[in-house]
Protein backbone atom coordinates (compact mmCIF):
# COMPACT_ATOMS: atom_id res chain seq x y z
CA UNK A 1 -95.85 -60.75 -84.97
CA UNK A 2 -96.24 -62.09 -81.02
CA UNK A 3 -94.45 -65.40 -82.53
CA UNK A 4 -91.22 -63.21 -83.03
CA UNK A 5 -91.75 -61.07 -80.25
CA UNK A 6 -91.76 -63.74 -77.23
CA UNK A 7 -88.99 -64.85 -78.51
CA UNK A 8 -86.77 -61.79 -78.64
CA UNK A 9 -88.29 -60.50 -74.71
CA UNK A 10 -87.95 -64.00 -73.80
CA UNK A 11 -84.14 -63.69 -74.49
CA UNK A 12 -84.17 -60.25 -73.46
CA UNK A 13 -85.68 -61.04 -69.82
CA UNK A 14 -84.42 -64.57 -69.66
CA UNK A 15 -83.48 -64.58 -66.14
CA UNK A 16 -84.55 -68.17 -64.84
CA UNK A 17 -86.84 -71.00 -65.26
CA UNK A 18 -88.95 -73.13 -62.86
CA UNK A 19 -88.71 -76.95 -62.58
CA UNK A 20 -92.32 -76.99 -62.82
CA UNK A 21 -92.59 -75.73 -65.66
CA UNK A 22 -95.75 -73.23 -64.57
CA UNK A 23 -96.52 -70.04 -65.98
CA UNK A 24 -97.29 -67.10 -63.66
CA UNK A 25 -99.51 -65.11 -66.06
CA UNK A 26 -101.42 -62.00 -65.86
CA UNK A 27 -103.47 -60.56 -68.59
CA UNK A 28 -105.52 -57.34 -69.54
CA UNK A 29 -103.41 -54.74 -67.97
CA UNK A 30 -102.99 -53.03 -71.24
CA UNK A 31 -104.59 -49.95 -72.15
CA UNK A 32 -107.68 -51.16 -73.23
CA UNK A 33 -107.54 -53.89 -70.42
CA UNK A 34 -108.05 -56.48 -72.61
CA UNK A 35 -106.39 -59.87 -72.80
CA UNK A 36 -104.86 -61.81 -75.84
CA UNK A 37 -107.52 -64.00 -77.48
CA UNK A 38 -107.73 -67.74 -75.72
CA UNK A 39 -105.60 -69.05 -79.11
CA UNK A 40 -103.03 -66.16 -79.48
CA UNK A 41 -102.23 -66.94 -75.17
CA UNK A 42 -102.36 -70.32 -76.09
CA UNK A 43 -99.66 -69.86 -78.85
CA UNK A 44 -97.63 -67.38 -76.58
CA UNK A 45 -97.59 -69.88 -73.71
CA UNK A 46 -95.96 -73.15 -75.98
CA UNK A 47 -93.44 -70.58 -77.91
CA UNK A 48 -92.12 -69.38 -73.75
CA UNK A 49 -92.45 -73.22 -72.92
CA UNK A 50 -90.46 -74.49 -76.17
CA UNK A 51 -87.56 -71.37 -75.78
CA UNK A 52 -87.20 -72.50 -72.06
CA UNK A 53 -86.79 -76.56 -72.75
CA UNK A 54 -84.34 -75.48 -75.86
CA UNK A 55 -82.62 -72.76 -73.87
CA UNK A 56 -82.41 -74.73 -70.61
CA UNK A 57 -82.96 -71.13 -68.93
CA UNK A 58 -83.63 -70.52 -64.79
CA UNK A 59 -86.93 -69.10 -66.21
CA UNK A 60 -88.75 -66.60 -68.11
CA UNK A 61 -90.33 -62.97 -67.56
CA UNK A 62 -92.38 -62.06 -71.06
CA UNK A 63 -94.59 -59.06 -71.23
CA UNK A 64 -96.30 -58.29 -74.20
CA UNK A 65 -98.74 -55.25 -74.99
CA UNK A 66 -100.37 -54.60 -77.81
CA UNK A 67 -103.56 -53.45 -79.19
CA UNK A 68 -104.44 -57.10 -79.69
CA UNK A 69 -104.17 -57.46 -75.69
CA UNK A 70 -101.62 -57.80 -73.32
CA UNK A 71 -99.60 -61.20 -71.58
CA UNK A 72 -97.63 -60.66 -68.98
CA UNK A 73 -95.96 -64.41 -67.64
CA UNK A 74 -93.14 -64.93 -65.04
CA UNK A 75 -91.94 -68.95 -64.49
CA UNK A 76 -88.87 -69.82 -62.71
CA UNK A 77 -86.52 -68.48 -59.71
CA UNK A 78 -84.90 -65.55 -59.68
CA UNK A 79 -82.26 -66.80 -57.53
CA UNK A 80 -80.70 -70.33 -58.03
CA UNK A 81 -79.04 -70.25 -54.77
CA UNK A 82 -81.93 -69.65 -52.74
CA UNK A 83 -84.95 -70.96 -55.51
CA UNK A 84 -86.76 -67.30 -54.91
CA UNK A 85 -89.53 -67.57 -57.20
CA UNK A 86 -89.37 -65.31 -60.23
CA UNK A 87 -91.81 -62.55 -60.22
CA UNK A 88 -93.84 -60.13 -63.54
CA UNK A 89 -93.14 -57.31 -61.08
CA UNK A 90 -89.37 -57.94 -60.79
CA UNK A 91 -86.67 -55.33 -62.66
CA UNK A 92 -84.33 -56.51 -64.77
CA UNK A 93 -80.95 -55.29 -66.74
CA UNK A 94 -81.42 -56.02 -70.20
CA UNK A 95 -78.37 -54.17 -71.71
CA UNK A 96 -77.26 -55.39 -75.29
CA UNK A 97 -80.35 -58.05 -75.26
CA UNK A 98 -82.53 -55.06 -76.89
């Protein structure tokens, strides 16, 4: 279930992607506080890395909660003009991507 579901936020909150390549992450804000398992983050993190290099996005925001723990990861810029780093706590419109 997370493998189709960082996929689908991905391209709903696909906003921009770093040149690095890093992954801002933060974990176990859910409402158990608990983080995804070292092997389901693991998984998460190469499905956001593969959709960026395919999808040649700015970045990423992904947030996932669950009761199997939460991921929360923000990699690129927000802004290409000015290379603002993209941030988890950043808003955006999402529209017809739901």
């Amino acid at each position: 279930m997370i493998g189709t579901l960082v996929p689908v936020g991905a391209l709903a909150l696909s906003a921009c992607q770093s040149p690095h390549g890093d992954l801002a992450v933060s974990s176990g804000s859910g409402s158990d506080g608990a983080a995804l398992d070292a092997p389901t983050e693991a998984k998460v993190k190469e499905i956001v890395r593969r959709f960026k290099d395919t999808n040649r996005t700015p970045g990423v925001l992904v947030g996932i909660w669950s009761p199997k723990g939460t991921f929360v990861s923000a990699t690129g810029v927000a802004d290409l003009a000015t290379k603002a780093p993209l941030r988890a706590d950043m808003q955006f419109k999402i529209a017809s991507q739901t």
